[in-house]
C-alpha atoms as a PDB file:
ATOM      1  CA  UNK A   1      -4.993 -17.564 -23.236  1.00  0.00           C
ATOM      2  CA  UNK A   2      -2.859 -16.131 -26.084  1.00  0.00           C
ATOM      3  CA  UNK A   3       0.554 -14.625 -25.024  1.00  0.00           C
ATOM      4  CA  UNK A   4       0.257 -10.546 -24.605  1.00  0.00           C
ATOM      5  CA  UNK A   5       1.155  -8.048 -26.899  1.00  0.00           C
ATOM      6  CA  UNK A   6       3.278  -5.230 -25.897  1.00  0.00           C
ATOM      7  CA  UNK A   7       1.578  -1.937 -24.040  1.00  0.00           C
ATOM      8  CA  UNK A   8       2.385  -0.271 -27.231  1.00  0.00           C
ATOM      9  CA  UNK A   9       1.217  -2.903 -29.536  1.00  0.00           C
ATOM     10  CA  UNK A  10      -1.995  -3.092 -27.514  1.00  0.00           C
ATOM     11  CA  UNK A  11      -2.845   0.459 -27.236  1.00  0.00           C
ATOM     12  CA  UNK A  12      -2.199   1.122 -31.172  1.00  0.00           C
ATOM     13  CA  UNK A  13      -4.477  -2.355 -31.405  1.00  0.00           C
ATOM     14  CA  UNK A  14      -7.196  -1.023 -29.565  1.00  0.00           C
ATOM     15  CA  UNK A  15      -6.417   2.835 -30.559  1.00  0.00           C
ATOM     16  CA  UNK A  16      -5.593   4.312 -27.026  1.00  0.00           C
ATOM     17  CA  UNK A  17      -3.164   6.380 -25.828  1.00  0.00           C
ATOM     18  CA  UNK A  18      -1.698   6.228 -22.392  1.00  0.00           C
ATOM     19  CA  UNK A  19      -3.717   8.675 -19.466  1.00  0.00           C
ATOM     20  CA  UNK A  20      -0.788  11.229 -17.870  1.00  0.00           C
ATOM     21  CA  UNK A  21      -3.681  12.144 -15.668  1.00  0.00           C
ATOM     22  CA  UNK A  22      -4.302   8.811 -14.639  1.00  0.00           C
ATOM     23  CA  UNK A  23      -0.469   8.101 -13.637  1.00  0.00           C
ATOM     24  CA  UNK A  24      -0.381   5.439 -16.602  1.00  0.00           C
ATOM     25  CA  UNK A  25       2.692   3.719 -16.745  1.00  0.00           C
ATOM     26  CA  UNK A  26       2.225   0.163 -18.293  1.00  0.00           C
ATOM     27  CA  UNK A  27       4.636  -2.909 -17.045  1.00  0.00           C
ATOM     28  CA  UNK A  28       5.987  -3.963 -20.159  1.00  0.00           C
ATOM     29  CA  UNK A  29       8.592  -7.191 -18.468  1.00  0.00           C
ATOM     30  CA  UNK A  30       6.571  -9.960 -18.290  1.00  0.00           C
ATOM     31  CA  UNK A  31       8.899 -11.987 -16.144  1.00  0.00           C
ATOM     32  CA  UNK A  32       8.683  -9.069 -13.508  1.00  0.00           C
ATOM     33  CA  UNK A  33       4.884  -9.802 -13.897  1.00  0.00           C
ATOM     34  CA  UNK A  34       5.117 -13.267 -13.358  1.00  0.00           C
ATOM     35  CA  UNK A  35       7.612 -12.387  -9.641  1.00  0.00           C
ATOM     36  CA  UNK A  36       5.057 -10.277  -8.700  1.00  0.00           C
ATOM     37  CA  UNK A  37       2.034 -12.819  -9.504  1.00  0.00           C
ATOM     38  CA  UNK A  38       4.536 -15.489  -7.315  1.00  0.00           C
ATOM     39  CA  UNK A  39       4.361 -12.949  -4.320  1.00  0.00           C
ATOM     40  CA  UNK A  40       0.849 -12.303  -4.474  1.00  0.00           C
ATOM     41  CA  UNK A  41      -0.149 -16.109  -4.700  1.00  0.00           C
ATOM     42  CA  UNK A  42       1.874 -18.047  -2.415  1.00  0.00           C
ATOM     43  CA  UNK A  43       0.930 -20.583  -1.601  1.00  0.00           C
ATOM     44  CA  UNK A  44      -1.188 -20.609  -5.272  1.00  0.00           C
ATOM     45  CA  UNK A  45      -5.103 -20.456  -5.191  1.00  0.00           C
ATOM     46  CA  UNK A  46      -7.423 -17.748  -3.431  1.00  0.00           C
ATOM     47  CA  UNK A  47      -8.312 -14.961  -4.478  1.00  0.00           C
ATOM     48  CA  UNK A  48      -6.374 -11.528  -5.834  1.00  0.00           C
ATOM     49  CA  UNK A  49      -8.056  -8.128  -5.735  1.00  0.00           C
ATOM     50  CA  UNK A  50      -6.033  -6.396  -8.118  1.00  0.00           C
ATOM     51  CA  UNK A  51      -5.919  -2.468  -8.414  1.00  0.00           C
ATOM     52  CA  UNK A  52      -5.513  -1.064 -11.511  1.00  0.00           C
ATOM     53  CA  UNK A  53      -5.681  -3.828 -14.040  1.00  0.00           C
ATOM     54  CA  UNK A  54      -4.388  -1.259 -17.036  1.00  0.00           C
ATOM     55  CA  UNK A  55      -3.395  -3.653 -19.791  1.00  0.00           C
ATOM     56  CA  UNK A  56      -3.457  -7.139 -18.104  1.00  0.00           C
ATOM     57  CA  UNK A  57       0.178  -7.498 -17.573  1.00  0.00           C
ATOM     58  CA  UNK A  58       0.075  -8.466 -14.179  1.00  0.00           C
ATOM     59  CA  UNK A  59      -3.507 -10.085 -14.281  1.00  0.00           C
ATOM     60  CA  UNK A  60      -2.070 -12.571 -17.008  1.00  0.00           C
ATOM     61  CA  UNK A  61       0.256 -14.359 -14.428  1.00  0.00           C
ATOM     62  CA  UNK A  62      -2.123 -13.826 -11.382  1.00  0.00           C
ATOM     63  CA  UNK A  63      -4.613 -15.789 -13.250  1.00  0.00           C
ATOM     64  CA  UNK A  64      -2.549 -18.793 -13.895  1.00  0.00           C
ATOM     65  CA  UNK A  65      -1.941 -19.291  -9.810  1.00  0.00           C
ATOM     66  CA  UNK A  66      -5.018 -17.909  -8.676  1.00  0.00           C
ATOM     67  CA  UNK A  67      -8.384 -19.380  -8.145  1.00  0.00           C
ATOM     68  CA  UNK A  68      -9.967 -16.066  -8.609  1.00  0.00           C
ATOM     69  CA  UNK A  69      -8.733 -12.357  -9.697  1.00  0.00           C
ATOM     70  CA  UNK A  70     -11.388  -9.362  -8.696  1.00  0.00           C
ATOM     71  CA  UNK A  71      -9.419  -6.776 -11.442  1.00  0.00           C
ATOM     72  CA  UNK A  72     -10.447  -2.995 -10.672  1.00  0.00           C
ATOM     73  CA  UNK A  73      -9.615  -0.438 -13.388  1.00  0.00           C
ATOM     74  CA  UNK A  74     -10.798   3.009 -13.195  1.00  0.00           C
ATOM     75  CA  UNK A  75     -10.180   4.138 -17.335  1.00  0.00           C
ATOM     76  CA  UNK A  76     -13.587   3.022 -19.076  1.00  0.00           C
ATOM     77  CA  UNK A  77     -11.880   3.053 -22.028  1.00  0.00           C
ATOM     78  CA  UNK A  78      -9.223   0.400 -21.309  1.00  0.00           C
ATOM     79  CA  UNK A  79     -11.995  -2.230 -19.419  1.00  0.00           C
ATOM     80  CA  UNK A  80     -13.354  -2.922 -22.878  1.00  0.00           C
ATOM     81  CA  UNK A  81      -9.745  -3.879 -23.770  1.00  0.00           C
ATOM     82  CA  UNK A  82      -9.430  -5.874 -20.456  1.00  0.00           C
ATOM     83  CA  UNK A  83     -12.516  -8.237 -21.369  1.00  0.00           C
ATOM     84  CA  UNK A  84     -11.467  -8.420 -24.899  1.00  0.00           C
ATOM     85  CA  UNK A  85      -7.740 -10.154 -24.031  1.00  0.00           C
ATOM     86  CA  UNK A  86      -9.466 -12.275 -21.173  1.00  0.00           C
ATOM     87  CA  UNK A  87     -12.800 -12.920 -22.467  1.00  0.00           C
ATOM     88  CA  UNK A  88     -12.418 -16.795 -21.649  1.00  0.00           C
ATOM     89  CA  UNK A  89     -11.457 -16.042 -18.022  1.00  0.00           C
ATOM     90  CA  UNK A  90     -14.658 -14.106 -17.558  1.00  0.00           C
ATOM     91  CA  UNK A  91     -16.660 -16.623 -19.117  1.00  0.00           C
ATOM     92  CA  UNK A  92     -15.120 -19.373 -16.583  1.00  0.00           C
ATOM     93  CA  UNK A  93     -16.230 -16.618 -13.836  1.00  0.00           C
ATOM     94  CA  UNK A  94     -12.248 -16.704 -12.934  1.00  0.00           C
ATOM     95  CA  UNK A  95     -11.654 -13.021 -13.593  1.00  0.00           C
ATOM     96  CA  UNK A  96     -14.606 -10.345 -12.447  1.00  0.00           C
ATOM     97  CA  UNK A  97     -13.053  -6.775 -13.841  1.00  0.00           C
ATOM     98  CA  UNK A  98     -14.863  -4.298 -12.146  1.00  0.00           C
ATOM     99  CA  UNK A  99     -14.785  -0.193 -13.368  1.00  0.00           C
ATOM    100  CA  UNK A 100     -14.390   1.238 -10.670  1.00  0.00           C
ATOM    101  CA  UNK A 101     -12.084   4.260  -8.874  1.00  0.00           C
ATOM    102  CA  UNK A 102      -9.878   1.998  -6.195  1.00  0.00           C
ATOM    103  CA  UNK A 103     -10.085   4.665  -3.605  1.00  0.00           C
ATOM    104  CA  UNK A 104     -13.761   3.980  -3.126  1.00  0.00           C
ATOM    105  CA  UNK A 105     -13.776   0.171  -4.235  1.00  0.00           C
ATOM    106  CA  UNK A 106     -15.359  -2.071  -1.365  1.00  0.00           C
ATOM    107  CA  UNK A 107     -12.642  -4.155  -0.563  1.00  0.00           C
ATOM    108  CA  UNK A 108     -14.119  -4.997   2.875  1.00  0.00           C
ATOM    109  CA  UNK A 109     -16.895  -6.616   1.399  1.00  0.00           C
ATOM    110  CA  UNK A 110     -15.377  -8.549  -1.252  1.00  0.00           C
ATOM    111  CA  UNK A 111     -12.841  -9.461   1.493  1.00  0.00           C
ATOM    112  CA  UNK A 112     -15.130 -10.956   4.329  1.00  0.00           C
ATOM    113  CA  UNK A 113     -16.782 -13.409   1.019  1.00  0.00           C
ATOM    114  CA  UNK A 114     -13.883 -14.221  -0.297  1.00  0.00           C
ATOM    115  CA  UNK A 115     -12.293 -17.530  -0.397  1.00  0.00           C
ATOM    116  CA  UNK A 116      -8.366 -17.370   1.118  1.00  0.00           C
ATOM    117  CA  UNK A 117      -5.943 -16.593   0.970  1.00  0.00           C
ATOM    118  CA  UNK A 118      -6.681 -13.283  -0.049  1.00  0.00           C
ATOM    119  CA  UNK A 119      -4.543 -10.829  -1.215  1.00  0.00           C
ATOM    120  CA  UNK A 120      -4.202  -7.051  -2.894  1.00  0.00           C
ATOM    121  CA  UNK A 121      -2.047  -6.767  -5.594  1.00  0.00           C
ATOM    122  CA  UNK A 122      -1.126  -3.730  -7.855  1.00  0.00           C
ATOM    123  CA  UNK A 123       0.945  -1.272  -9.454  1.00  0.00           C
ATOM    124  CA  UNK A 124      -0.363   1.958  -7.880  1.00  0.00           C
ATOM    125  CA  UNK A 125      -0.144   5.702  -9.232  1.00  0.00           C
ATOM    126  CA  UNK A 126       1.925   7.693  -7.215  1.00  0.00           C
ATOM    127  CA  UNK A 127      -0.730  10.475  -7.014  1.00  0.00           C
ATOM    128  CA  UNK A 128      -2.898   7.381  -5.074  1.00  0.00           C
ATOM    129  CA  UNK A 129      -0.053   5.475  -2.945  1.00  0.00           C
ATOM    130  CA  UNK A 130      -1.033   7.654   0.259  1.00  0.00           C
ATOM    131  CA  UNK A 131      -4.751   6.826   0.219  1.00  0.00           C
ATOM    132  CA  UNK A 132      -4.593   3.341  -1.337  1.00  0.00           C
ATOM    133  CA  UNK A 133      -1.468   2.938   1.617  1.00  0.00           C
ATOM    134  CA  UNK A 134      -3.795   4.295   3.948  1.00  0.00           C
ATOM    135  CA  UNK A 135      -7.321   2.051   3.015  1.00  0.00           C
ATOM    136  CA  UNK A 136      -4.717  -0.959   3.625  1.00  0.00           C
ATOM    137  CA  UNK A 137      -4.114  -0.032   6.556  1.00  0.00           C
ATOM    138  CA  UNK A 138      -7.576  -0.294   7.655  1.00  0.00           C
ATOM    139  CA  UNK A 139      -8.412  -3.657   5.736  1.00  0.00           C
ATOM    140  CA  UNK A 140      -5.478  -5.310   7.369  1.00  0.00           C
ATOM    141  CA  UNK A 141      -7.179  -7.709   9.522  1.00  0.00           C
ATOM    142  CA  UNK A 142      -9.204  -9.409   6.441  1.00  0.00           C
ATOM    143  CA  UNK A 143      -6.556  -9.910   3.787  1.00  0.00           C
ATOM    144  CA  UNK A 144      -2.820 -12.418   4.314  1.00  0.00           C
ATOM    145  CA  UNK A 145      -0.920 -10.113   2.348  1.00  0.00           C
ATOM    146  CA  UNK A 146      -0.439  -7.041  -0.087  1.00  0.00           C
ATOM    147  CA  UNK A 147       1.940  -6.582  -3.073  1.00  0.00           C
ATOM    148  CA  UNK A 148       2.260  -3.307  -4.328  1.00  0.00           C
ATOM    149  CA  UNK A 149       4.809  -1.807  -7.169  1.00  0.00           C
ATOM    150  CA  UNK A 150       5.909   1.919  -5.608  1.00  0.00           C
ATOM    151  CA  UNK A 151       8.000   4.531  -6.637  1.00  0.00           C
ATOM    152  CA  UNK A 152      11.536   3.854  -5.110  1.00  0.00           C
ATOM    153  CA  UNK A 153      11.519   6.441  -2.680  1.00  0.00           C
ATOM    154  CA  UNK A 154       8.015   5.530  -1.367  1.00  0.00           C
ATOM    155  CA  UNK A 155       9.515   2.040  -0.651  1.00  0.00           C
ATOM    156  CA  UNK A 156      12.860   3.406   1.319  1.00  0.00           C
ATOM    157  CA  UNK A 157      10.250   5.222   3.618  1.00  0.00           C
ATOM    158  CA  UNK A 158       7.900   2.266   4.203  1.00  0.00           C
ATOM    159  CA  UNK A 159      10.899  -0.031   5.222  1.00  0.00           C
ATOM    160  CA  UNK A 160      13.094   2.880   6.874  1.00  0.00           C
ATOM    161  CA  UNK A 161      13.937   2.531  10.364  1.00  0.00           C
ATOM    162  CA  UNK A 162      13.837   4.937  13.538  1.00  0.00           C
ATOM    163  CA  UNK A 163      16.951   7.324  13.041  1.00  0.00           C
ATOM    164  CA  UNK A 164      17.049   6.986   9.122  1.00  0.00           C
ATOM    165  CA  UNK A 165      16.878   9.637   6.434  1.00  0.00           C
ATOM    166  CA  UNK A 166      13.523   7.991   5.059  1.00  0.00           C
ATOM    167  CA  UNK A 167      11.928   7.386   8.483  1.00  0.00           C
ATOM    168  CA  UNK A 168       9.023   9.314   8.863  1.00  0.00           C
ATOM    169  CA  UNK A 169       4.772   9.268   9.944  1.00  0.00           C
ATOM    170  CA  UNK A 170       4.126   7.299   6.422  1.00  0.00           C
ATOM    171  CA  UNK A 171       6.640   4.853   8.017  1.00  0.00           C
ATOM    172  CA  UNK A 172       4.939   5.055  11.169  1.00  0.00           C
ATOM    173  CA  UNK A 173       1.235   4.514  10.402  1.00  0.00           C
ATOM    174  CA  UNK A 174       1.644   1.326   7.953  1.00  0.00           C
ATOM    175  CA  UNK A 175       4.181  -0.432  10.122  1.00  0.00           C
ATOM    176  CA  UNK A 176       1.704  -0.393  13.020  1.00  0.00           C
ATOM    177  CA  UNK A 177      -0.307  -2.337  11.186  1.00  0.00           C
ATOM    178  CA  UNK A 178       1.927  -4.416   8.606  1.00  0.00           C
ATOM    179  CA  UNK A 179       5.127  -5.889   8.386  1.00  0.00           C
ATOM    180  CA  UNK A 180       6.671  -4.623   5.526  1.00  0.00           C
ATOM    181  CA  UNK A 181       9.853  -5.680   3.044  1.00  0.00           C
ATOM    182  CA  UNK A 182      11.264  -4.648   0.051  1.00  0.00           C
ATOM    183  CA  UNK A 183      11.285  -7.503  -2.530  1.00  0.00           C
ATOM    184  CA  UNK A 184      12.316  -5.983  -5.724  1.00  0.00           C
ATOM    185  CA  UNK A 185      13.616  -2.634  -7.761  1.00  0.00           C
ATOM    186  CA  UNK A 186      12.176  -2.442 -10.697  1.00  0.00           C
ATOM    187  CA  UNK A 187      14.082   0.138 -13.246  1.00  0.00           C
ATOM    188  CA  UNK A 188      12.021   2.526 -14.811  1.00  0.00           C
ATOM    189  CA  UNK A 189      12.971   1.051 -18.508  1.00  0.00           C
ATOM    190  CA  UNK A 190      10.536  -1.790 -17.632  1.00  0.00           C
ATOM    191  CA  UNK A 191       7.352   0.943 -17.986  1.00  0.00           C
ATOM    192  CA  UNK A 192       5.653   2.242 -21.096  1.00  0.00           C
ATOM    193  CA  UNK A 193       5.729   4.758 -21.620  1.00  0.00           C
ATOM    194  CA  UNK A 194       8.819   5.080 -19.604  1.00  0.00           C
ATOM    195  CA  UNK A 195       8.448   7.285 -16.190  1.00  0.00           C
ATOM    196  CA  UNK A 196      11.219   9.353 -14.759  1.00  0.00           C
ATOM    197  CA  UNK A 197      11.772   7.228 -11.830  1.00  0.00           C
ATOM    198  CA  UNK A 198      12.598   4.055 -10.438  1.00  0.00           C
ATOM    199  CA  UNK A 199      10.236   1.584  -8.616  1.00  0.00           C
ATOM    200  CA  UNK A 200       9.780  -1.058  -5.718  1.00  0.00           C
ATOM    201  CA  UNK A 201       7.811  -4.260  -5.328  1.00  0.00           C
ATOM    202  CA  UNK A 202       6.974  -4.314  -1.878  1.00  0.00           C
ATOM    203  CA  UNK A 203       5.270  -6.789   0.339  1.00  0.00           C
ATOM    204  CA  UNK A 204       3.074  -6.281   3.211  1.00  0.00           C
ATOM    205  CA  UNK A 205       1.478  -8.617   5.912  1.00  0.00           C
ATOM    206  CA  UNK A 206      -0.732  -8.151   8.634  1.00  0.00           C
ATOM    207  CA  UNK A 207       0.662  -8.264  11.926  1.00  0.00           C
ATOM    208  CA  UNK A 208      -0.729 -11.523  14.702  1.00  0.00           C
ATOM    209  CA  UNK A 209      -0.898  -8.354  17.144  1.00  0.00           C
ATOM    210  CA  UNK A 210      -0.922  -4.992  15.635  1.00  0.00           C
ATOM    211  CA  UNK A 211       1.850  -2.875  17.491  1.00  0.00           C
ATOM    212  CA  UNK A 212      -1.429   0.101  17.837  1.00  0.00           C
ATOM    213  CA  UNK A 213      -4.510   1.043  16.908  1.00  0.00           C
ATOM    214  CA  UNK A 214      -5.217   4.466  14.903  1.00  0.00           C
ATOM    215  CA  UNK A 215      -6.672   6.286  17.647  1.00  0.00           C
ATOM    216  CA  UNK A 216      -7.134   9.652  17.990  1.00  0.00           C
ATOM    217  CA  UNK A 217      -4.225   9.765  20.502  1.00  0.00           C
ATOM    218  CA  UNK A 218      -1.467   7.433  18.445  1.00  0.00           C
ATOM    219  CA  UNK A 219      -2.673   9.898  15.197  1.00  0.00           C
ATOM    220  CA  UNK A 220      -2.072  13.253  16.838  1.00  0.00           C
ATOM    221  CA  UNK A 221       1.367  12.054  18.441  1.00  0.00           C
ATOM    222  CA  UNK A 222       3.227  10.318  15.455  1.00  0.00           C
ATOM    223  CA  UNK A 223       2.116  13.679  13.426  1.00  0.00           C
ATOM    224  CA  UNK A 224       2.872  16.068  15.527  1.00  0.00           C
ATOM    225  CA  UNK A 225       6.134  14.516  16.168  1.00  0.00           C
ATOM    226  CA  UNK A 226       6.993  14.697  12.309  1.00  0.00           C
ATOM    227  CA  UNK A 227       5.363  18.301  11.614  1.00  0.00           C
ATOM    228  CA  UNK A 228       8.671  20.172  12.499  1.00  0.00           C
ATOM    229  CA  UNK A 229      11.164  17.222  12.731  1.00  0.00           C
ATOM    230  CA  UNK A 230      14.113  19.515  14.143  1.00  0.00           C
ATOM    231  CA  UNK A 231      12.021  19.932  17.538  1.00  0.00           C
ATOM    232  CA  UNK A 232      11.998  18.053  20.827  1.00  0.00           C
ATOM    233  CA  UNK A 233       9.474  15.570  21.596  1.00  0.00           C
ATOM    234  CA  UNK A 234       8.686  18.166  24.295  1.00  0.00           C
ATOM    235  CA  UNK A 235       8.002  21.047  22.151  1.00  0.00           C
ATOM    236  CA  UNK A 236       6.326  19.069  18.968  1.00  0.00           C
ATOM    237  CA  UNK A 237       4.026  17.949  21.934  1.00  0.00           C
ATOM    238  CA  UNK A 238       3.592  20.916  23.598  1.00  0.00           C
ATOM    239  CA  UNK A 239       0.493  21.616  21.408  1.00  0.00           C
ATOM    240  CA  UNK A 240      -1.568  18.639  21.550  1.00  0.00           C
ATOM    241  CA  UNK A 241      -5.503  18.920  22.516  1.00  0.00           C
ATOM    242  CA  UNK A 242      -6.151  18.672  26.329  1.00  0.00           C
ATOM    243  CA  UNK A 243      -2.825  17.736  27.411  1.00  0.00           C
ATOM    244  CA  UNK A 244      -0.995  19.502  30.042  1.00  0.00           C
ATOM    245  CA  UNK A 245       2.579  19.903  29.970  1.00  0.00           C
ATOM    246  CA  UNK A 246       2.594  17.499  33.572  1.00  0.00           C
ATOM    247  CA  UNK A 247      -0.034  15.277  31.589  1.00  0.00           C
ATOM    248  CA  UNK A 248       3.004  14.746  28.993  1.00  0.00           C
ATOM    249  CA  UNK A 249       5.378  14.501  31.327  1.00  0.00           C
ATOM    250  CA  UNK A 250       4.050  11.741  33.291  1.00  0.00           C
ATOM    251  CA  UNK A 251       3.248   9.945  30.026  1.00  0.00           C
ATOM    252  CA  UNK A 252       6.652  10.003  28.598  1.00  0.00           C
ATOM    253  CA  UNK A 253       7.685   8.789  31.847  1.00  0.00           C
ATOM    254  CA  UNK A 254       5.342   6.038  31.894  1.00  0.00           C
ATOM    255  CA  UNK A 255       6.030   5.322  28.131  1.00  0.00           C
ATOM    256  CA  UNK A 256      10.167   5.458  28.895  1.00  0.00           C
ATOM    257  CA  UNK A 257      10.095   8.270  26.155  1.00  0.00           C
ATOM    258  CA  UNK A 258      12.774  10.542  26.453  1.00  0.00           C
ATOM    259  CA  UNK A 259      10.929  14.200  25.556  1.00  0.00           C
ATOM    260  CA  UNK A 260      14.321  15.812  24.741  1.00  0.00           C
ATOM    261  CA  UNK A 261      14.785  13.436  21.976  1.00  0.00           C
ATOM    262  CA  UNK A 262      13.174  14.021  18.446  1.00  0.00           C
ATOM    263  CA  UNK A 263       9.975  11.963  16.877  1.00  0.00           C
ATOM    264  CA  UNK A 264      12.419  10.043  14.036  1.00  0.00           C
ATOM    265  CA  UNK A 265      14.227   8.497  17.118  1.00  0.00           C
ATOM    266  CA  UNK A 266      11.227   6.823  18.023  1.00  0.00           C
ATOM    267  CA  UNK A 267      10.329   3.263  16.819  1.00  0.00           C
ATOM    268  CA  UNK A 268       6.887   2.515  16.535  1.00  0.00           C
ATOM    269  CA  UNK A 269       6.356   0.528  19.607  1.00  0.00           C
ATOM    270  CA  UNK A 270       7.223   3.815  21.324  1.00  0.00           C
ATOM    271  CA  UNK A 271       4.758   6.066  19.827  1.00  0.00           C
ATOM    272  CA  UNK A 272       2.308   3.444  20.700  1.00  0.00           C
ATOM    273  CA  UNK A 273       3.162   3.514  24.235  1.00  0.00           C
ATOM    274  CA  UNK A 274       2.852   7.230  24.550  1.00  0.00           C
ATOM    275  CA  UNK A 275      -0.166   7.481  22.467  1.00  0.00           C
ATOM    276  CA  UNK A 276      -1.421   5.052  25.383  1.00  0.00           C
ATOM    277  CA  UNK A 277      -0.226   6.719  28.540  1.00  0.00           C
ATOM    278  CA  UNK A 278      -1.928   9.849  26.781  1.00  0.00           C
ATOM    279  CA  UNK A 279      -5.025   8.074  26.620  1.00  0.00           C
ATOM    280  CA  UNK A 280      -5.367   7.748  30.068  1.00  0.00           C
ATOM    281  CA  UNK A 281      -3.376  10.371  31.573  1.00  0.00           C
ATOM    282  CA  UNK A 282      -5.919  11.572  34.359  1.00  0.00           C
ATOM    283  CA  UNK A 283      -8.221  15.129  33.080  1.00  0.00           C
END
């Protein structure tokens, strides 16, 4: 496989122009490629779902340590591109690139048949971080890990803890699920075109014992509790479906929650308690 050229040097070559709409900002440091390809595939081998392929620079690497890459790109202009610069990949049936919008990609699917470890890999458009955050979530208990590039800020809230200025639901809902760390900044000069902020490589593994389930009850309590962050636990509570103002009582009690404390106090573990007392608080 020939060495890449440039973003720039491969969109004049192929006479495209980078999508604003689509959130296109192309990684143009290949040895920030190749650290995020090490995350993604360690130990080396299995396969990499990777979303938004854009100009290869990150499938390049993840091909050389993984036994297969599943490469998702939503701009049908650029997929032409993509099986241009890794036609012999194809052809060995290492790379499948798939057109595709990632939001309504069947990971689950792919997951369940695919040979391990598996992973999700990808630089993702800040206009898609909440959803594509949101579908991992869900797919946690069929993939070993996730490595995602992030805007910076995105990244402080995902590893904030309870009581910190970044702490909030976002920070909440994925660490239920995942165990989450910050493995590198990447400065916003590595892009092209360059964006206006900086960025995060973070990585993300399932938990052995997931600290709660997404019910209906651990939903309506860690949002509610982050709606109006300046109020009590009490009063952010005090309008949840079908729940008494005794009903809460007795579950903060049986949850040790403190109701004259504020949600961003709370760790996770402690919104999944209460969202548990709620759930069978008696009617």
């Amino acid at each position: 496989m020939a060495e890449a050229l440039s973003p720039r040097l491969l969109l004049e070559h192929y006479g495209l122009r980078p999508k604003h709409p689509f959130g296109q900002n192309f990684l143009s440091d290949a040895g920030i490629a190749r650290q995020i390809a090490e995350l993604a595939t360690t130990p080396p081998g299995g396969t990499v779902i990777e979303i938004g392929a854009g100009l290869g620079a990150l499938t390049r690497p993840l091909l050389d340590r993984a036994a297969r890459v599943v490469a998702i790109e939503r701009d049908r202009e650029l997929v032409p591109a993509l099986a241009d610069e890794f036609r012999e990949a194809i052809d060995e049936k290492r790379l499948e690139l798939v057109e595709a919008d990632a939001k309504q990609f069947d990971y689950a699917s792919l997951l369940d048949g695919a040979t391990g470890p598996k992973t999700i890999a990808g630089n993702l458009p800040y206009q898609l971080t909440g959803p594509l955050l949101r579908l991992t979530v869900e797919l946690a208990p069929r993939f070993d890990r996730a490595v995602y590039m992030v805007q910076l800020e995105v990244a402080a809230r995902l590893t904030a803890k309870a009581s910190e200025e970044d702490y909030g639901a976002l920070t909440v809902f994925v660490n239920a699920a995942l165990e989450v760390e910050r493995k590198l900044v990447v400065r916003r000069g590595a892009f092209y075109p360059q964006p206006n902020v900086d960025s995060a490589v973070v990585l993300l593994r399932p938990r052995a014992e997931p600290l709660s389930l997404e019910t209906t009850e651990f939903r309506a309590v860690v949002k509610a509790a982050f709606s109006q962050r300046r109020k009590t636990l009490r009063n952010a509570w005090r309008g949840l479906p079908n729940v008494t103002p005794e009903q809460l009582k007795l579950a903060a009690e049986r949850a040790n929650v403190d109701l004259d404390a504020r949600g961003e106090t709370l760790d996770t573990a402690a919104f999944a308690r209460m969202a548990s007392e709620l759930s069978v608080v008696p009617s």
